[in-house]
Each structure stands twice: as structure tokens, then as C-alpha cells.
C-alpha atoms as a PDB file:
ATOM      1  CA  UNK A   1      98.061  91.834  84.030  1.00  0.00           C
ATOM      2  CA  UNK A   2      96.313  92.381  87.183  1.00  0.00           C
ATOM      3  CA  UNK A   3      97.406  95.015  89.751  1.00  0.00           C
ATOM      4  CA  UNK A   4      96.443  94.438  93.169  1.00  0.00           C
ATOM      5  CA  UNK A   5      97.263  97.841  95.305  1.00  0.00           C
ATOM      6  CA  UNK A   6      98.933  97.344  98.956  1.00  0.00           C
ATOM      7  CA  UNK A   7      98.045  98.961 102.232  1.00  0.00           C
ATOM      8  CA  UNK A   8      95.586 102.009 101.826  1.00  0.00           C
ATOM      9  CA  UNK A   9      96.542 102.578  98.002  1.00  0.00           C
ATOM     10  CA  UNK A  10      93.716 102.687  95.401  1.00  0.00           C
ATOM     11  CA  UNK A  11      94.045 102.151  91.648  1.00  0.00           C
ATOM     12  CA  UNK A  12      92.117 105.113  89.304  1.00  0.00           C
ATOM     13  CA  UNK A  13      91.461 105.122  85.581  1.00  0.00           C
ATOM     14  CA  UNK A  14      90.699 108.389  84.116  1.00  0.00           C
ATOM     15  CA  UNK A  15      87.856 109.545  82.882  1.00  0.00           C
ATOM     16  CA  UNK A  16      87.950 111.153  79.794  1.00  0.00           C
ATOM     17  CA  UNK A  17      86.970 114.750  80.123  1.00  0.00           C
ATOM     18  CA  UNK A  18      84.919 116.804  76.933  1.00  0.00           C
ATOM     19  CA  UNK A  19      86.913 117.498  74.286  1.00  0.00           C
ATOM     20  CA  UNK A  20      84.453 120.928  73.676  1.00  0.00           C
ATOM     21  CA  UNK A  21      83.762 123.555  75.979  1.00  0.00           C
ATOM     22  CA  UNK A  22      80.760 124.949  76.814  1.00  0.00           C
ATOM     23  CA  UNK A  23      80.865 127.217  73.982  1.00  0.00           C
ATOM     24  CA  UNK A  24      82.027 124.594  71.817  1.00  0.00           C
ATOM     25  CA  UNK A  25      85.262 125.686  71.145  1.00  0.00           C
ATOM     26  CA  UNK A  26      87.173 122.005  70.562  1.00  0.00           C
ATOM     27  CA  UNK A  27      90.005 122.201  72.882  1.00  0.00           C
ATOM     28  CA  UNK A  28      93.522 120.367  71.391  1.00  0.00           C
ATOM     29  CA  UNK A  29      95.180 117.431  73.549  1.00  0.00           C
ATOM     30  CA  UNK A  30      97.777 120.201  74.993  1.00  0.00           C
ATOM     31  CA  UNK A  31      95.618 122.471  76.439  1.00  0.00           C
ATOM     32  CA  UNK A  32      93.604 120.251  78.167  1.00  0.00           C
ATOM     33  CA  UNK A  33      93.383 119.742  82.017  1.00  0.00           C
ATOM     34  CA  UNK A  34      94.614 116.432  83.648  1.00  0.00           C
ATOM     35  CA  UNK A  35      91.203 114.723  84.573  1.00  0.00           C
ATOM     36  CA  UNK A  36      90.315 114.607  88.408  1.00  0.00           C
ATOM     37  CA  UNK A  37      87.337 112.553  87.902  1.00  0.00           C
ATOM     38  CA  UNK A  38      88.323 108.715  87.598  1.00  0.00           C
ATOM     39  CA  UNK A  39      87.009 105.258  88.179  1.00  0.00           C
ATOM     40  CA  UNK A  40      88.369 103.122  91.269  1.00  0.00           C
ATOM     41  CA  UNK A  41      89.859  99.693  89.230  1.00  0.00           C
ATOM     42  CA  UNK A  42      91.249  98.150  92.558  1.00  0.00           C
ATOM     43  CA  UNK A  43      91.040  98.891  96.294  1.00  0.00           C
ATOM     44  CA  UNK A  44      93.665  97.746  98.797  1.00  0.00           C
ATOM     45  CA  UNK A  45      92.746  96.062 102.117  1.00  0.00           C
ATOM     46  CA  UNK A  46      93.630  99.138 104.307  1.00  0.00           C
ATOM     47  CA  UNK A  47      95.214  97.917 107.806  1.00  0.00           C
ATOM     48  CA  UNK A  48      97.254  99.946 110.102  1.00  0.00           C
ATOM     49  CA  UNK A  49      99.017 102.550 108.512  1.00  0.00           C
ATOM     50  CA  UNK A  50     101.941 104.952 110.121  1.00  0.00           C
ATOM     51  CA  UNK A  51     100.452 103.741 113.690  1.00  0.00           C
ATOM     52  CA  UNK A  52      96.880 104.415 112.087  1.00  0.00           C
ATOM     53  CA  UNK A  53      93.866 102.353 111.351  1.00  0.00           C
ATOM     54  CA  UNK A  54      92.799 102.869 107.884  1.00  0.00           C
ATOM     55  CA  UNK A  55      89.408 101.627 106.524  1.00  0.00           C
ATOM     56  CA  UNK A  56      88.246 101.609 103.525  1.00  0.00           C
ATOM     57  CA  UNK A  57      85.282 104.036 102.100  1.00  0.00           C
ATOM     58  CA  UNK A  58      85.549 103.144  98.238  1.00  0.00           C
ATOM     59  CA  UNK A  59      84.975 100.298  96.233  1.00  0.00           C
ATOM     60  CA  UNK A  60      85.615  99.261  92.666  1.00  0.00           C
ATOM     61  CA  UNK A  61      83.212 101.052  89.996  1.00  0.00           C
ATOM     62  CA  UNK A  62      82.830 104.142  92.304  1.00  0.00           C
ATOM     63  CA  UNK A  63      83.390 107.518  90.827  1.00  0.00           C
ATOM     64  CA  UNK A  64      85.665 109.555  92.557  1.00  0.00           C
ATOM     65  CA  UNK A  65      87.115 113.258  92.405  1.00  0.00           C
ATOM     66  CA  UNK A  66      91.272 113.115  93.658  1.00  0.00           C
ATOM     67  CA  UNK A  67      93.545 115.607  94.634  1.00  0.00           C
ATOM     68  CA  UNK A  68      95.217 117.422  91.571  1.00  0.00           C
ATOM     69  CA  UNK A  69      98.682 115.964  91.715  1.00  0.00           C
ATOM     70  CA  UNK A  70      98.474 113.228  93.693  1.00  0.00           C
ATOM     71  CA  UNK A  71      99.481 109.383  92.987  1.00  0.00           C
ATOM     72  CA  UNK A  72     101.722 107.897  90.549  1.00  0.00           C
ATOM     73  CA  UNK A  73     100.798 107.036  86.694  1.00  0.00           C
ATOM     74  CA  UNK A  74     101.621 103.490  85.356  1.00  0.00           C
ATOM     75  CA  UNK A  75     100.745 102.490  82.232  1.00  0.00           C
ATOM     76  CA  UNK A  76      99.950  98.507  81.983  1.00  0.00           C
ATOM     77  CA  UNK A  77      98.778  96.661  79.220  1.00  0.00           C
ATOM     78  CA  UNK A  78      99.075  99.837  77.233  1.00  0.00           C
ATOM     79  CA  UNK A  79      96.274 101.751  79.877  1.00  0.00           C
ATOM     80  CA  UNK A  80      97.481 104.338  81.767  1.00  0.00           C
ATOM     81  CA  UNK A  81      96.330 103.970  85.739  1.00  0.00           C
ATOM     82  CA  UNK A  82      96.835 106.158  88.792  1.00  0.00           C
ATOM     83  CA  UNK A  83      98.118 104.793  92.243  1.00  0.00           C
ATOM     84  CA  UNK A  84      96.977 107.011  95.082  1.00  0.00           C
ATOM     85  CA  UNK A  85      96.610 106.568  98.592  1.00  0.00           C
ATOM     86  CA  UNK A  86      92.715 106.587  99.864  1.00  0.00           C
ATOM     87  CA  UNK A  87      93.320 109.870 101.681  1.00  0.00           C
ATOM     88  CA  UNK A  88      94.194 111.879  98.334  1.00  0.00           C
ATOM     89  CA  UNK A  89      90.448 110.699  97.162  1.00  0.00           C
ATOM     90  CA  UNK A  90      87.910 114.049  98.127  1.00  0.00           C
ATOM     91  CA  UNK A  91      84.508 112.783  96.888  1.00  0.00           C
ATOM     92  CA  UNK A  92      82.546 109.683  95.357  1.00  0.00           C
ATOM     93  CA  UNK A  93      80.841 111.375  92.679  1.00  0.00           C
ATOM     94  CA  UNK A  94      77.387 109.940  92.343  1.00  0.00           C
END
């Protein structure tokens, strides 16, 4: 299936992050941190939004940093994605 985000929405996939610390201590799936560092999958085509004009700044492949607990998790085709809007993106990582 292919998702194609409205408005000023953006589609993330999660990158993975190390499963050791530092130290290397191997941290078990409970303890670890949701990952804020993800991979843009699909861009809306931004427009006027509440009165606003929106462009866009990302584009798919680009490595971003998002807000901690922003967006909404799907799961399609048995991947799990992230809808957020462009303004809970903080960085490009490059």
C-alpha cells in the first residue's frame, strides 16, 4: 500500500537506535527510548493551512530529528510509520 500524506503532514520511519550503550551494556527492548531520528517516506503538498501558507522544507530520504511525542503511529504492510505535521520536524540531520 502506498500512503500519500494530506496538507502539511509528513510520513517518518524510524530509525533504529543502538541496541548497546556506550559502555556496551546491551539495553533490552523495554528500556529503550522511542527513536527521534527517522527517515521522511512521503511529504504532503503543503497549501494553506489554518489561514497559513505552509511550504515545504523536507523531502523524501532526508533525515530528520521530531518532537518527542508528536504524530500518530500506523502500522501498514506490517511497518510501523509516523504521521506528523511538518512543524513537529526540528532538524534535517545531515
Amino acid at each position: 500500500m502506498k500512503i500519500k500524506p494530506l496538507s502539511d503532514r509528513v510520513v517518518l520511519k524510524s530509525l533504529e537506535n543502538e541496541e548497546k550503550t556506550v559502555s556496551g551494556i546491551v539495553l533490552p527492548g523495554a528500556s529503550k527510548e522511542k527513536p527521534q531520528l527517522a527517515e521522511v517516506v512521503a511529504v504532503g503538498p503543503g497549501g494553506v493551512v489554518d489561514g497559513n501558507e505552509v511550504k515545504m522544507n523536507v523531502s523524501v530520504g532526508d533525515k530528520v530529528i521530531y518532537s518527542k511525542y508528536a504524530g500518530t503511529e500506523v502500522k501498514i504492510d506490517g511497518e510501523e510509520l509516523i504521521i506528523v505535521r511538518q512543524s513537529d520536524i526540528l532538524a534535517i540531520a545531515e
